[in-house]
C-alpha atoms as a PDB file:
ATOM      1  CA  UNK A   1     -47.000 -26.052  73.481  1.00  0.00           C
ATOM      2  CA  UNK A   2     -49.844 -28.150  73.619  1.00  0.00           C
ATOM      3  CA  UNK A   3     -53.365 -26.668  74.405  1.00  0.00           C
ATOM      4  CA  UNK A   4     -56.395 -29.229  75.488  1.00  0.00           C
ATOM      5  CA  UNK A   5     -59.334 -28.112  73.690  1.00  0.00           C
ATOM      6  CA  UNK A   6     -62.618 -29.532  75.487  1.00  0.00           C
ATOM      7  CA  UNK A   7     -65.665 -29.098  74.021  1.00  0.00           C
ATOM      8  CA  UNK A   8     -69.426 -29.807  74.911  1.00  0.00           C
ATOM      9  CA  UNK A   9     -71.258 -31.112  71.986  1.00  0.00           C
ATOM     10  CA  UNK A  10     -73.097 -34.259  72.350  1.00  0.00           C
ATOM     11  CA  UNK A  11     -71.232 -34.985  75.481  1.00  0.00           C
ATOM     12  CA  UNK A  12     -67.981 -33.737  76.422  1.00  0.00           C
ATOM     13  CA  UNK A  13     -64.740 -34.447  73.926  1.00  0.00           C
ATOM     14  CA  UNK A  14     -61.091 -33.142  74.196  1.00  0.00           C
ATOM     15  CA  UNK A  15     -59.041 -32.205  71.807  1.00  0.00           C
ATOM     16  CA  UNK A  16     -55.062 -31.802  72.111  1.00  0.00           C
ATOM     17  CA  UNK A  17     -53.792 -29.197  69.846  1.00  0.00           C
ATOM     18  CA  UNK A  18     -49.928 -28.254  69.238  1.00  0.00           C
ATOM     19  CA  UNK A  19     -48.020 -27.486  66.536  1.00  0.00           C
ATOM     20  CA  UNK A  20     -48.052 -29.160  63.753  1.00  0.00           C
ATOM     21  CA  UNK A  21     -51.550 -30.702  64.592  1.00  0.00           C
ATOM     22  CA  UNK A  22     -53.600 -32.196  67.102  1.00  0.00           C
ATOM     23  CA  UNK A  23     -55.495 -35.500  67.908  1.00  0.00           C
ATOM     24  CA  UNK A  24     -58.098 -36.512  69.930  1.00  0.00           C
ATOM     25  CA  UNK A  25     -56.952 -37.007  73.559  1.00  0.00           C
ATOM     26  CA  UNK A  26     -56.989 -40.458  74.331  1.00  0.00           C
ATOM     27  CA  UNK A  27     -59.415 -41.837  77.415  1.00  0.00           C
ATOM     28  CA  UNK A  28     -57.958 -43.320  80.048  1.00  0.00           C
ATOM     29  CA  UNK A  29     -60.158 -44.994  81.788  1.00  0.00           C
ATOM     30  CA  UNK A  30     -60.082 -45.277  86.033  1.00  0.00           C
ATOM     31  CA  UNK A  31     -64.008 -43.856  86.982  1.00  0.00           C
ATOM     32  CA  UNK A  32     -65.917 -43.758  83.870  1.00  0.00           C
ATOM     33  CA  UNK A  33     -66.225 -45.626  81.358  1.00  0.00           C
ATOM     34  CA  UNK A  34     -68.944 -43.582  79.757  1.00  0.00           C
ATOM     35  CA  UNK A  35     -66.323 -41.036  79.008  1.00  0.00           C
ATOM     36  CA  UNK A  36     -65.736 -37.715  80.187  1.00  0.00           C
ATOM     37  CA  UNK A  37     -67.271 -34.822  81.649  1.00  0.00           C
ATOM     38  CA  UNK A  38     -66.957 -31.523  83.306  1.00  0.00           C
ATOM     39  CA  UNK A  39     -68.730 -29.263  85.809  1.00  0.00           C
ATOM     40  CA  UNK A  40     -68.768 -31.434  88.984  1.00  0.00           C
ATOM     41  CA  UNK A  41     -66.646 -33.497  91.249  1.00  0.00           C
ATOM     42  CA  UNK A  42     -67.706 -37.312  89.952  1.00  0.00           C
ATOM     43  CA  UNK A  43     -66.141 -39.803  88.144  1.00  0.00           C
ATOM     44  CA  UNK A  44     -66.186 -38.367  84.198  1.00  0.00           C
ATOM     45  CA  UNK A  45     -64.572 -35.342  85.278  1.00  0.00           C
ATOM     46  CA  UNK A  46     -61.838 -37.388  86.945  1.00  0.00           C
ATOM     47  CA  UNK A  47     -61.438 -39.013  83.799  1.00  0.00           C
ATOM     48  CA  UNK A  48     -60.704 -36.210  81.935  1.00  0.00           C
ATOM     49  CA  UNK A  49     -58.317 -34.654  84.619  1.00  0.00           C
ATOM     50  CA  UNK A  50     -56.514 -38.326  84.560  1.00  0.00           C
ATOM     51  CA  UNK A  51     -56.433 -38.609  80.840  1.00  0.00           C
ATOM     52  CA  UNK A  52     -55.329 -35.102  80.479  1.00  0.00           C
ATOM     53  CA  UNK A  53     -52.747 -35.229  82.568  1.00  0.00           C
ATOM     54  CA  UNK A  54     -51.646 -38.626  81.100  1.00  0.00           C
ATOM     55  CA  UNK A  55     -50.763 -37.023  78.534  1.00  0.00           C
ATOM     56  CA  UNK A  56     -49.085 -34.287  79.497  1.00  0.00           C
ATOM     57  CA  UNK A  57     -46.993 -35.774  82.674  1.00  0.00           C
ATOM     58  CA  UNK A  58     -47.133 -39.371  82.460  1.00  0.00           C
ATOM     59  CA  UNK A  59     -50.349 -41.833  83.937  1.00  0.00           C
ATOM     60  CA  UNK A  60     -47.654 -42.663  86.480  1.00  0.00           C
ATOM     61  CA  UNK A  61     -46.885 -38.934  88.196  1.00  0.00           C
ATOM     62  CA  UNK A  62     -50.894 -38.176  87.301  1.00  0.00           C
ATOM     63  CA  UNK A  63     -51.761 -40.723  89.549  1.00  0.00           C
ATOM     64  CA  UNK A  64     -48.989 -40.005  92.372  1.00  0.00           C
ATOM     65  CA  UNK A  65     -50.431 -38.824  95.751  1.00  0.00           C
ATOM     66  CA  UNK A  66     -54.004 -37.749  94.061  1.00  0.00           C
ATOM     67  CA  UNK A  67     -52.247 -35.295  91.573  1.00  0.00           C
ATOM     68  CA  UNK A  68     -55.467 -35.659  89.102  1.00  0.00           C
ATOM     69  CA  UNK A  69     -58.520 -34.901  91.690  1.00  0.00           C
ATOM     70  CA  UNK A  70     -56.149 -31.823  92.819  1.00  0.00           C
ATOM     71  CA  UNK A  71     -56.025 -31.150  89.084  1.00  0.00           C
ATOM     72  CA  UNK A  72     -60.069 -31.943  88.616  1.00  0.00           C
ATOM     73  CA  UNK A  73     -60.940 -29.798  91.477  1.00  0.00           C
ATOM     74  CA  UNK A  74     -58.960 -26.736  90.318  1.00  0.00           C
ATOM     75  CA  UNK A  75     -59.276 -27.343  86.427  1.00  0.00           C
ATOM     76  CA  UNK A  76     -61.844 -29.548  85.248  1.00  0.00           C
ATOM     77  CA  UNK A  77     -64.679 -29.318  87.516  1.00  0.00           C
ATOM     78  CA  UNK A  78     -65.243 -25.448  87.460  1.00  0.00           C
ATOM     79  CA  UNK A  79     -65.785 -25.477  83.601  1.00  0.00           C
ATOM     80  CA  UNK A  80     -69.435 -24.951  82.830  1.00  0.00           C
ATOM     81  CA  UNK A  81     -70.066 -25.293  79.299  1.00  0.00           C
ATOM     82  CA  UNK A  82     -73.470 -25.072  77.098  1.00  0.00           C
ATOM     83  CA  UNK A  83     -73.872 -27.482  73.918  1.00  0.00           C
ATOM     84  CA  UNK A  84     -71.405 -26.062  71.389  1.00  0.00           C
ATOM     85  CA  UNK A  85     -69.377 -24.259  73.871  1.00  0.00           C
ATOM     86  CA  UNK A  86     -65.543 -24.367  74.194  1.00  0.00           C
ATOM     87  CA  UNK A  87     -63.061 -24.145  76.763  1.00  0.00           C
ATOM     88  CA  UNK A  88     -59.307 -24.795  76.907  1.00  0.00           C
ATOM     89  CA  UNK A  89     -56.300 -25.293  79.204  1.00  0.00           C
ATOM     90  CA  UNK A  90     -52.944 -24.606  78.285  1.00  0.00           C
ATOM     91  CA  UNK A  91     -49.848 -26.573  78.774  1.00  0.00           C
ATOM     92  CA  UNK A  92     -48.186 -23.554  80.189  1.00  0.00           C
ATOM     93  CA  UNK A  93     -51.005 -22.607  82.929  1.00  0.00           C
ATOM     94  CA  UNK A  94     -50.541 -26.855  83.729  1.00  0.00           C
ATOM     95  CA  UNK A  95     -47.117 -26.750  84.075  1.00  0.00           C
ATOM     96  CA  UNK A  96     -47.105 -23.394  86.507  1.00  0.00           C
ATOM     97  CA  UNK A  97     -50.035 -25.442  88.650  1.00  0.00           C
ATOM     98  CA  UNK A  98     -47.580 -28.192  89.002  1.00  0.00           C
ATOM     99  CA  UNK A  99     -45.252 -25.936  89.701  1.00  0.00           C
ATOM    100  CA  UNK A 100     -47.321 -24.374  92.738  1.00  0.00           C
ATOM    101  CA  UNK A 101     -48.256 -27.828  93.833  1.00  0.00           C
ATOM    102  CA  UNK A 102     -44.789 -29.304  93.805  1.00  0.00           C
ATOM    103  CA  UNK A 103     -43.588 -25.948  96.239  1.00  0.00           C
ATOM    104  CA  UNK A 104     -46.889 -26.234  98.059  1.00  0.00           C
ATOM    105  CA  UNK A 105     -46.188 -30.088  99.348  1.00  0.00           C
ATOM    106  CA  UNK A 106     -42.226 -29.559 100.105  1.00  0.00           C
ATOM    107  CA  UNK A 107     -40.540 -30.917  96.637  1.00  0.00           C
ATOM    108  CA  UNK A 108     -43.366 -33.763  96.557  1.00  0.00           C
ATOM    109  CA  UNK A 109     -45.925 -34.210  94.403  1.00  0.00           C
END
């Protein structure tokens, strides 16, 4: 089970962590190249919903209909962190929200 591990410190930076190790989660870039962020609705955010779920899902089904500004509006943009602060998201909560959303829009996602 994988666990994103997003951090403010000197900006924002995400971590992936599973068993067996971890590694920095790759940025991929669509909004902002500056890298990512958290807390709002703009384009570093986005980022970081895209990348995330890049990882997790494929960039192909992340970008599908939206799927990663649904997943920024619900996930990434309510985190508020202060410098040094932590937050994660676990694979499992993702997989039940794409579970939800799949139901929610009849089978498509």
């Amino acid at each position: 089970m994988k666990r994103y591990i997003i951090t403010r410190q000197n900006g924002v930076q995400c971590n992936v962590a599973r068993e067996g190790g971890g590694y920095p989660l790759p940025h991929v870039v669509r909004h902002s190249p500056d890298g990512f962020e958290i807390s709002y609705h703009g384009s570093g955010p986005a980022d970081l919903a895209l990348s995330i779920l890049s990882d997790l899902i494929s960039r192909e089904a992340a970008e599908e209909g939206g799927l990663y500004q649904r997943f920024k509006a619900d996930f990434v943009a309510p985190i508020i962190l202060a410098e040094g602060e932590t937050a994660q998201i676990t694979e499992e909560r993702i997989q039940e929200w794409l579970e939800r959303v799949k139901e929610n829009s009849g089978g498509q996602s």
